[in-house]
Protein backbone atom coordinates (compact mmCIF):
# COMPACT_ATOMS: atom_id res chain seq x y z
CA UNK A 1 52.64 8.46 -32.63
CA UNK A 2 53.49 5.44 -34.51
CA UNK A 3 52.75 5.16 -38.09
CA UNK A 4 50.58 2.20 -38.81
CA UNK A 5 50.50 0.12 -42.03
CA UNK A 6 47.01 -0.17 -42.64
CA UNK A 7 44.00 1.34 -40.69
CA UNK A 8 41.00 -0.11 -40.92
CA UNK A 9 37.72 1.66 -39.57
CA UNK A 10 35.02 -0.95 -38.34
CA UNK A 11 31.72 -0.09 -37.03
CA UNK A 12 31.35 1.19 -33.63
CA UNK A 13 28.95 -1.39 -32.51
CA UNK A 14 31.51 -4.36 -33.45
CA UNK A 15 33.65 -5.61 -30.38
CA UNK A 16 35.49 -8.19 -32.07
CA UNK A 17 38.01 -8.52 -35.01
CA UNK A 18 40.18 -10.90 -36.81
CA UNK A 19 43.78 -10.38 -38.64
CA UNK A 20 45.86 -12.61 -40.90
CA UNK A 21 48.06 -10.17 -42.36
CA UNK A 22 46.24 -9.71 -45.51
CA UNK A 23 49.26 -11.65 -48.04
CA UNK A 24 47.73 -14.88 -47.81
CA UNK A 25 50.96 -17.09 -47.60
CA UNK A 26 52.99 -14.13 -47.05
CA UNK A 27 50.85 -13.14 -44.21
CA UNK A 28 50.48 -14.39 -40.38
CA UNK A 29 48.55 -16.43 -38.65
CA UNK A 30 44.54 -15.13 -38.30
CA UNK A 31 43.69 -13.55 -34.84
CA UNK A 32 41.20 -12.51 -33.35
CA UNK A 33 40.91 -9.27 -31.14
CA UNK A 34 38.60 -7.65 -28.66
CA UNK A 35 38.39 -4.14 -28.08
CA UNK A 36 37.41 -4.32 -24.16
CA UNK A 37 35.84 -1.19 -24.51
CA UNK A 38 38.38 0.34 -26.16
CA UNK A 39 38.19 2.43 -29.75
CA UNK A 40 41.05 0.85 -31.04
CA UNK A 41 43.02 -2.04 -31.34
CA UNK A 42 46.45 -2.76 -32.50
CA UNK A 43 47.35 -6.30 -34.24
CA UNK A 44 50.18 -7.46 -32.54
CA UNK A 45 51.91 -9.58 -35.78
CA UNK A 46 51.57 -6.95 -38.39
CA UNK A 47 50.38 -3.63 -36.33
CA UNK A 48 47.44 -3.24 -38.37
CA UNK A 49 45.00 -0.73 -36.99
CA UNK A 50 41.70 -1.48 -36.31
CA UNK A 51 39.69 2.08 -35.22
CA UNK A 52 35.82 2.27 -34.75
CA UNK A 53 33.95 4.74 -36.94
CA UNK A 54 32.76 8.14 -35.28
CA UNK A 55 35.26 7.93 -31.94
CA UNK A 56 37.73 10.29 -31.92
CA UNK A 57 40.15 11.20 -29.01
CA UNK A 58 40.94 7.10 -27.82
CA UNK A 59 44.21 5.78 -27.29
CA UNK A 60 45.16 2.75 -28.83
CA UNK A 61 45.27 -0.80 -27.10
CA UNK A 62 48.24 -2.76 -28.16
CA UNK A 63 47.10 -6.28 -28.25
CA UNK A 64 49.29 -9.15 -27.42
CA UNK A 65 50.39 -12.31 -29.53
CA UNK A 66 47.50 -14.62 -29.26
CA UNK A 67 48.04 -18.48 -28.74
């Protein structure tokens, strides 16, 4: 298992979430991921961890770079 930086529990009805990195200049650009059914989601810049509350047991999806 990979430790993450941060992990950040959303609610388990959202299906969509955003990432800059958090450091303002010293961050990255801001993202946006869905999790496509998936529990978890994986920023692909600063591997952030974005897990809904109350699901247990899902493996993470490693999101690519987006455009």
């Amino acid at each position: 298992m990979t430790a993450h930086p941060e992990i950040f529990k959303v609610d388990a009805d959202i299906h969509r979430v955003s990432c800059n990195g958090g450091h303002g200049a010293l961050g990255h650009p801001k993202v946006y991921y869905s999790f496509d059914g998936a529990d978890e989601v994986v920023c692909g810049y600063c591997d952030r961890l974005f897990t809904k509350k109350n699901r247990k047991g899902a493996k993470p999806y490693k999101a690519s770079k987006a455009a």
